[in-house]
Protein backbone atom coordinates (compact mmCIF):
# COMPACT_ATOMS: atom_id res chain seq x y z
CA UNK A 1 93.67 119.79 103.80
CA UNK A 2 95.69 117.17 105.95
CA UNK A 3 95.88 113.80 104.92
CA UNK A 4 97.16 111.40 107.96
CA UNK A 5 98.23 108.14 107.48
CA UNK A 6 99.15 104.93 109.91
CA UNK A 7 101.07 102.33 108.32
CA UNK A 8 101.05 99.30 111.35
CA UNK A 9 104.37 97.02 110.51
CA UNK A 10 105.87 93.74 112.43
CA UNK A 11 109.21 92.87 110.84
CA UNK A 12 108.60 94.19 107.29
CA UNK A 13 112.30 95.55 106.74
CA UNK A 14 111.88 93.55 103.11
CA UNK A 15 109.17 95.29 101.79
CA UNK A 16 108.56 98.78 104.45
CA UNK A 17 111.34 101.01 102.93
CA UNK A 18 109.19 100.86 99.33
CA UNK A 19 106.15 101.64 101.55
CA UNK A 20 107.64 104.66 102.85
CA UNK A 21 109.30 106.38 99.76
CA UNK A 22 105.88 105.80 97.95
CA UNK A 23 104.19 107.93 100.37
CA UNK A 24 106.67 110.37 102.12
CA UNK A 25 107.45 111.51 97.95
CA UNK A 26 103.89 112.07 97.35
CA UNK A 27 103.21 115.56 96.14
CA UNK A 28 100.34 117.95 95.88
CA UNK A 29 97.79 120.47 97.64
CA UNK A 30 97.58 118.57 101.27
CA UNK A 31 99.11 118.21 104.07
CA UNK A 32 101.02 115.23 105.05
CA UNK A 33 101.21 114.02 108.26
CA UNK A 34 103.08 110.35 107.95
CA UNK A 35 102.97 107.74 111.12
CA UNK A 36 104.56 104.34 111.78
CA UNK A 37 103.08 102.13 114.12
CA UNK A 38 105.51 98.60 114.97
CA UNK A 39 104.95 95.92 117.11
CA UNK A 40 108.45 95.41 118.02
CA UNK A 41 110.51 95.23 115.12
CA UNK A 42 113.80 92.73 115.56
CA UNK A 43 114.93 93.11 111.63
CA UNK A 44 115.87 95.74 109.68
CA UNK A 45 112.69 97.45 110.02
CA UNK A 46 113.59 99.93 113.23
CA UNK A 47 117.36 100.96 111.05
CA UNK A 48 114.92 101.77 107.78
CA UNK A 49 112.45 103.79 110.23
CA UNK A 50 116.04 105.97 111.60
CA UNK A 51 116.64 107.22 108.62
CA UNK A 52 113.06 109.03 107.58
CA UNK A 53 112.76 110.79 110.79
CA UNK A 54 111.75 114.39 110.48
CA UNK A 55 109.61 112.93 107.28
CA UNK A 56 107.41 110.85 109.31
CA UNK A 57 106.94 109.59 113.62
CA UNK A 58 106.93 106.72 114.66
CA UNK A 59 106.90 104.20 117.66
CA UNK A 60 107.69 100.55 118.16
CA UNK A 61 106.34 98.64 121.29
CA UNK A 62 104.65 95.21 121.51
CA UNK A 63 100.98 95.79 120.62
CA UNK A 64 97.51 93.25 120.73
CA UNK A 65 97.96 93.04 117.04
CA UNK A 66 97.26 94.52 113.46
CA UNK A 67 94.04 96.23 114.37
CA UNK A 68 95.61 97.33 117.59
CA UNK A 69 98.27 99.21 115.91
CA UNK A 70 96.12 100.79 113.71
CA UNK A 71 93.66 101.91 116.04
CA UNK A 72 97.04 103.41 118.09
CA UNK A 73 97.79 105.30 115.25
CA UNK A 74 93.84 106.31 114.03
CA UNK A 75 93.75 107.92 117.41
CA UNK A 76 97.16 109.62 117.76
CA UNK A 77 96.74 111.46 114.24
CA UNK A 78 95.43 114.97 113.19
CA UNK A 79 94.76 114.92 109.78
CA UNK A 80 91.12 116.34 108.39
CA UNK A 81 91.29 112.54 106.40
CA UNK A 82 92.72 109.60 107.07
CA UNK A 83 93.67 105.99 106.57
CA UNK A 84 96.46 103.11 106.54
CA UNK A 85 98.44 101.51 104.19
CA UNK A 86 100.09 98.38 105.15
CA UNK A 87 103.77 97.55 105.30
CA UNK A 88 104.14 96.00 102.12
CA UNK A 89 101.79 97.88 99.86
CA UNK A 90 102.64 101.24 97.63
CA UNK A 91 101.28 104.01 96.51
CA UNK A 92 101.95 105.45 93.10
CA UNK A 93 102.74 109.08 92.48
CA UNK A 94 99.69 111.33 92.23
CA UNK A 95 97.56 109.08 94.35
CA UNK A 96 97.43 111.40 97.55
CA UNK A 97 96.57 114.90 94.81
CA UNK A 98 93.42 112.70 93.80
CA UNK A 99 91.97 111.98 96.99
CA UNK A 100 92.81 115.27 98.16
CA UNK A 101 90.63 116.89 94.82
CA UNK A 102 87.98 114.40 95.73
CA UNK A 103 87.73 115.51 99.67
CA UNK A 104 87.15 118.72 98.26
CA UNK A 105 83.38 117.81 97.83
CA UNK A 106 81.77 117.90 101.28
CA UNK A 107 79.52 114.87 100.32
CA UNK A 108 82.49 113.22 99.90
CA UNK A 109 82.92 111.13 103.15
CA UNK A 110 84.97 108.30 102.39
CA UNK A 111 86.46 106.71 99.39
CA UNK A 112 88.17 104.09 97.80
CA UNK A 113 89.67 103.35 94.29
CA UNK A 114 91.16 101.13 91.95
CA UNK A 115 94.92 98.44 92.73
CA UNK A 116 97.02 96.55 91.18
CA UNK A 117 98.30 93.32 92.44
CA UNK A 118 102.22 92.81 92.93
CA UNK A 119 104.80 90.29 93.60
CA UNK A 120 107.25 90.61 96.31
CA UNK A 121 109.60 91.30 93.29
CA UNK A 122 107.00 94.61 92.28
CA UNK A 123 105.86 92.39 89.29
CA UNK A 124 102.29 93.33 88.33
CA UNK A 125 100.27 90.11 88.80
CA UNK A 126 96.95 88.61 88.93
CA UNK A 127 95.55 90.58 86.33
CA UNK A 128 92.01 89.20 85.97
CA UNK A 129 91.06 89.38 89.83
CA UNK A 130 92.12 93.61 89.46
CA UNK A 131 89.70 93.30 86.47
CA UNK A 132 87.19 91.78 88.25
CA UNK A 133 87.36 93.71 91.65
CA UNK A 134 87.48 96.76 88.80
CA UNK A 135 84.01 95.76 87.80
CA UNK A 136 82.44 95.10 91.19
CA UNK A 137 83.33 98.78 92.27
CA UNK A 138 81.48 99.94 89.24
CA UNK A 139 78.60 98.31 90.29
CA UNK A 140 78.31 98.65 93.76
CA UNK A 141 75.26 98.54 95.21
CA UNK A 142 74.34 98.20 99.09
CA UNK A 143 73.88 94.04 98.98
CA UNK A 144 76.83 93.21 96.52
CA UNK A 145 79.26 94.97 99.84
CA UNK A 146 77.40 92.30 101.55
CA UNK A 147 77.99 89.71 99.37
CA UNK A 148 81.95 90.32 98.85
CA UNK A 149 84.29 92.53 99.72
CA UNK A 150 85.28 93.78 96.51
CA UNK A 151 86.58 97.10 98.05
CA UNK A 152 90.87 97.45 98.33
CA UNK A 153 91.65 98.08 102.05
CA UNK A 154 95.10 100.22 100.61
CA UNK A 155 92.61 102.27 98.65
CA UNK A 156 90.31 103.62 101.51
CA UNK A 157 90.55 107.13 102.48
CA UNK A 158 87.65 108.71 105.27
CA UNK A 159 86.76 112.20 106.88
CA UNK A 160 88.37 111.24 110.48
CA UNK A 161 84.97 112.63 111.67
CA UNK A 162 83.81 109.63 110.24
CA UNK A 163 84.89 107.20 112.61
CA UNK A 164 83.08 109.23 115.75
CA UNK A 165 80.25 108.19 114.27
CA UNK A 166 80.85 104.06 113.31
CA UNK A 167 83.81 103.68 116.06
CA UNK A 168 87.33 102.32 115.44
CA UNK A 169 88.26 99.08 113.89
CA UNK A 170 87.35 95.93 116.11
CA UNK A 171 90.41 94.51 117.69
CA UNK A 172 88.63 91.52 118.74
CA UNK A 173 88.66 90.56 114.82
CA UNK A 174 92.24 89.12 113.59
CA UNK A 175 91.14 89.59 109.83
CA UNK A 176 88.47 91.16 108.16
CA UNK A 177 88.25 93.95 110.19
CA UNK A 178 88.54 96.06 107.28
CA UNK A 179 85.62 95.12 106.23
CA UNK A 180 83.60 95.37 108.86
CA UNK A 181 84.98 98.93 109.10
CA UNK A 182 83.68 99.53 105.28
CA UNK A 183 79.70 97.99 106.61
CA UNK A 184 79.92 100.40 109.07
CA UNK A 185 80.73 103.03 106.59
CA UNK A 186 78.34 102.03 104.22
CA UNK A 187 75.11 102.71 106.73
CA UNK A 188 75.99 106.20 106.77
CA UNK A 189 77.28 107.01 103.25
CA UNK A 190 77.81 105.84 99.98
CA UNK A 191 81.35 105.95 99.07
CA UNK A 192 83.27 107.95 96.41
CA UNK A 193 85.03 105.70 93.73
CA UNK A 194 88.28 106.67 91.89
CA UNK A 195 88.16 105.12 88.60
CA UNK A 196 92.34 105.48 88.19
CA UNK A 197 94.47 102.63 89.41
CA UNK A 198 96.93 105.07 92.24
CA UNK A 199 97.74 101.79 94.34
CA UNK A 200 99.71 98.78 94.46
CA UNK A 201 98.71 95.94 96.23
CA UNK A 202 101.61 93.51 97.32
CA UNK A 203 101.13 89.35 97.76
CA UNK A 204 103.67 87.53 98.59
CA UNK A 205 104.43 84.62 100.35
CA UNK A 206 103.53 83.85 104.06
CA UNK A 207 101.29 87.17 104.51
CA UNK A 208 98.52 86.93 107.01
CA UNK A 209 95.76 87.72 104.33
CA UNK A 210 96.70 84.00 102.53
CA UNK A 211 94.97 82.24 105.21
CA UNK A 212 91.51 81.83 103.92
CA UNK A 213 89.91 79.65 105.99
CA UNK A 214 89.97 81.86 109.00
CA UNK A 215 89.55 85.28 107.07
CA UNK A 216 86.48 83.32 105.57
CA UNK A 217 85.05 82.37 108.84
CA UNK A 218 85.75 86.16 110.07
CA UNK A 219 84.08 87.16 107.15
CA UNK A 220 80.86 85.15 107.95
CA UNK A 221 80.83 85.79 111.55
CA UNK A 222 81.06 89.64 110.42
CA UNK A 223 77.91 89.26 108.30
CA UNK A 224 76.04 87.41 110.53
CA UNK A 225 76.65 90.33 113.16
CA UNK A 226 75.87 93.08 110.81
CA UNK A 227 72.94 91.70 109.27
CA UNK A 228 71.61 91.37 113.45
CA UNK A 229 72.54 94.90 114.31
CA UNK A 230 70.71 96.30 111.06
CA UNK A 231 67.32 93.89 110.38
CA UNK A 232 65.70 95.30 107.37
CA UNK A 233 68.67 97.17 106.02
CA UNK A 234 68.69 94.53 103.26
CA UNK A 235 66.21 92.96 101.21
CA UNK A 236 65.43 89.16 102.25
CA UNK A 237 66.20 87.94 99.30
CA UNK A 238 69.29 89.33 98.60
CA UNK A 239 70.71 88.15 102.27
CA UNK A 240 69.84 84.81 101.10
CA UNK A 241 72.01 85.73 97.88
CA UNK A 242 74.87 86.79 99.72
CA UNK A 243 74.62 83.89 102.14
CA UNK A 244 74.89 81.57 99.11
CA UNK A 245 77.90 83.26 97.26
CA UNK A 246 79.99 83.06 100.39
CA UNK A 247 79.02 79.48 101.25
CA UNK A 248 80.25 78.51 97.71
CA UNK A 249 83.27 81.03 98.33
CA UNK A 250 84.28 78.94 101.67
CA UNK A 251 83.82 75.73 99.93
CA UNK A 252 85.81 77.01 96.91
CA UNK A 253 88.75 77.88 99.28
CA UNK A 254 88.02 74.23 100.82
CA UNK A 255 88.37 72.46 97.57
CA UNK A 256 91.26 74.26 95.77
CA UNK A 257 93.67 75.24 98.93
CA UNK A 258 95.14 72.93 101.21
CA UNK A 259 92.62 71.15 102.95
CA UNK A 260 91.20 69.55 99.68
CA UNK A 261 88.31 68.18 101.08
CA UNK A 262 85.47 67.01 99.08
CA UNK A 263 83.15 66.19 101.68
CA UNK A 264 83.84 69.82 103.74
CA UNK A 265 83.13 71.26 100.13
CA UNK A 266 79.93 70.06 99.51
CA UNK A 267 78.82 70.33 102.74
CA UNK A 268 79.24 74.22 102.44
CA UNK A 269 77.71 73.91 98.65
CA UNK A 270 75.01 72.42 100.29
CA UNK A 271 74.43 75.14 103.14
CA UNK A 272 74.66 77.77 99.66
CA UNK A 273 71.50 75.70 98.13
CA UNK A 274 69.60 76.24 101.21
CA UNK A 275 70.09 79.76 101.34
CA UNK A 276 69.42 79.86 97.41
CA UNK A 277 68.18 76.49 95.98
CA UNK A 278 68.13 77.75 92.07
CA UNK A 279 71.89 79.31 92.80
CA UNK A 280 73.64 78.67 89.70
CA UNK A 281 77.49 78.85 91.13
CA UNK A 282 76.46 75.66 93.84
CA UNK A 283 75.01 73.37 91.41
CA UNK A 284 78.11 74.27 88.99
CA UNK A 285 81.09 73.82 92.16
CA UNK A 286 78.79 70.47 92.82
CA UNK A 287 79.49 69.06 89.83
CA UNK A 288 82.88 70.25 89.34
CA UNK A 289 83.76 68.41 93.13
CA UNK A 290 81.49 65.32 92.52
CA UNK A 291 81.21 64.20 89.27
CA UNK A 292 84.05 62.72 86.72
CA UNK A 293 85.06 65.33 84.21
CA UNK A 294 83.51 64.37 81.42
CA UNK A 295 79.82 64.44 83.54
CA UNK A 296 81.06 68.05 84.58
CA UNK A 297 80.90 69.54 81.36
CA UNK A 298 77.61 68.00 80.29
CA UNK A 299 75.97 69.06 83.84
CA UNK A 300 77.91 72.54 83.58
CA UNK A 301 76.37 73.07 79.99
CA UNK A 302 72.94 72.45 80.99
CA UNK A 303 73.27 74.46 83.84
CA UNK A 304 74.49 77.21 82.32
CA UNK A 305 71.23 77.84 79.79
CA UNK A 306 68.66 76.92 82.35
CA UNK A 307 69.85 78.99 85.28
């Protein structure tokens, strides 16, 4: 079996070098074919890249962006299975052997598995969003994909045959195309899940995947566009659900990031209780946002045994 992957960079010298030993050392019964797709590198990044030839290719030209590069590298590989792993994020040992034993099923069409979160320092952080995301992918069913994405881009591994049938990843999209790429997937196949944590995934400061507001409004304008292209893929009532969750989500990320804005907040709290009226999370964020603390706990209390 050949396992290709396309790791799209844009000055990462800090962080690409631990990229590329965590996958160029990986061991087991597959093939390897390694690529490295930059945008035009003017750090350290092109020097690190020098030194691994003959263990991987690569090419570095201005490109129209992350998905761009990616798709440049989807299309220039050979592998039987592929996927990317970003500049900054690693790959523990072992992680390629399991996906490899897992393609060995022919049901087995695409996959994903379990992260952990690092620093830019390779501290393990942010333990009780892995456990959560852990305990979403254990329950996955076709309208909780819809309502988050709760699966780890650096996880996802697919038959390359795969994409002739959904298409590439849509360049027009400057985040979130990942998961619009896994709705895609997810009409044609369930996916395989490997319960064994074989990534790392790196946040650090300044990365494009810390601005929520616009991966937010990606996300929406995703599921809006998926939920047109596939009516009665989903029951009614749980699009309503998963129009409510992210509503609360956006106003969430409205109230606790940088924009701090009440009235923006409840206005998307709002839109959530007109998608859902008896959804629990809105009534709680409303009176977290609009009432004094003390009023909070009482309403949150009373909330929480009636709904």
């Amino acid at each position: 079996m050949k396992i290709s992957i396309v790791t799209p960079s844009f000055n990462q010298g800090q962080f690409i070098q631990r990229t590329i030993e965590s996958i160029v050392e990986q061991r087991g019964e597959f093939e390897l074919e390694y690529l490295v797709v930059d945008g035009g590198s003017t750090d350290s990044t092109l020097e690190i890249l020098r030194r691994y030839e003959g263990k991987l290719s690569w090419s570095s030209e201005r490109d129209g962006g992350q998905a761009d590069a990616i798709n440049k590298g989807l299309r220039a590989c050979s592998g039987d299975v592929v996927a990317w792993i970003n500049s900054d994020d690693v790959l523990r040992p072992g992680a390629l052997q399991r996906v490899a034993e897992a393609f060995k099923h022919p049901s087995t069409q695409w996959l994903h598995g379990r992260c952990d979160i690092i620093d830019e320092n390779d501290r393990t952080i942010r333990h009780l969003i892995s456990a959560y995301k852990h305990w979403s992918c254990t329950r996955y069913s076709y309208s909780r994909l819809l309502t988050e994405n709760f699966v780890s881009q650096m996880t996802v591994f697919w038959r390359r045959s795969l994409m002739d049938q959904v298409g590439m990843l849509d360049q027009e999209l400057n985040f979130a195309f990942d998961y619009d790429l896994w709705l895609r997937f997810s009409t044609r196949y369930e996916f395989a899940f490997i319960d064994e944590a074989t990534y790392f995934y790196r946040q650090w400061p300044g990365q494009m995947s810390h601005n929520q507001a616009k991966r937010f409004d990606c996300a929406m304008m995703i599921m809006r566009r998926f939920l047109e292209q596939n009516p009665g893929l989903v029951d009614p009532a749980k699009v309503h659900e998963a129009w409510a969750h992210t509503f609360v989500a956006r106003g969430n990320s409205v109230w606790r990031g940088a924009e701090k804005s009440r009235t923006q907040a409840l206005g998307f709290y709002v839109k959530a209780l007109k998608e859902s009226p008896l959804y629990g999370p809105a009534w709680r964020a409303i009176a977290k946002v609009a009432l004094p603390d003390a009023a909070v706990r009482l309403v949150q209390r009373t909330i929480g045994d009636g709904v």
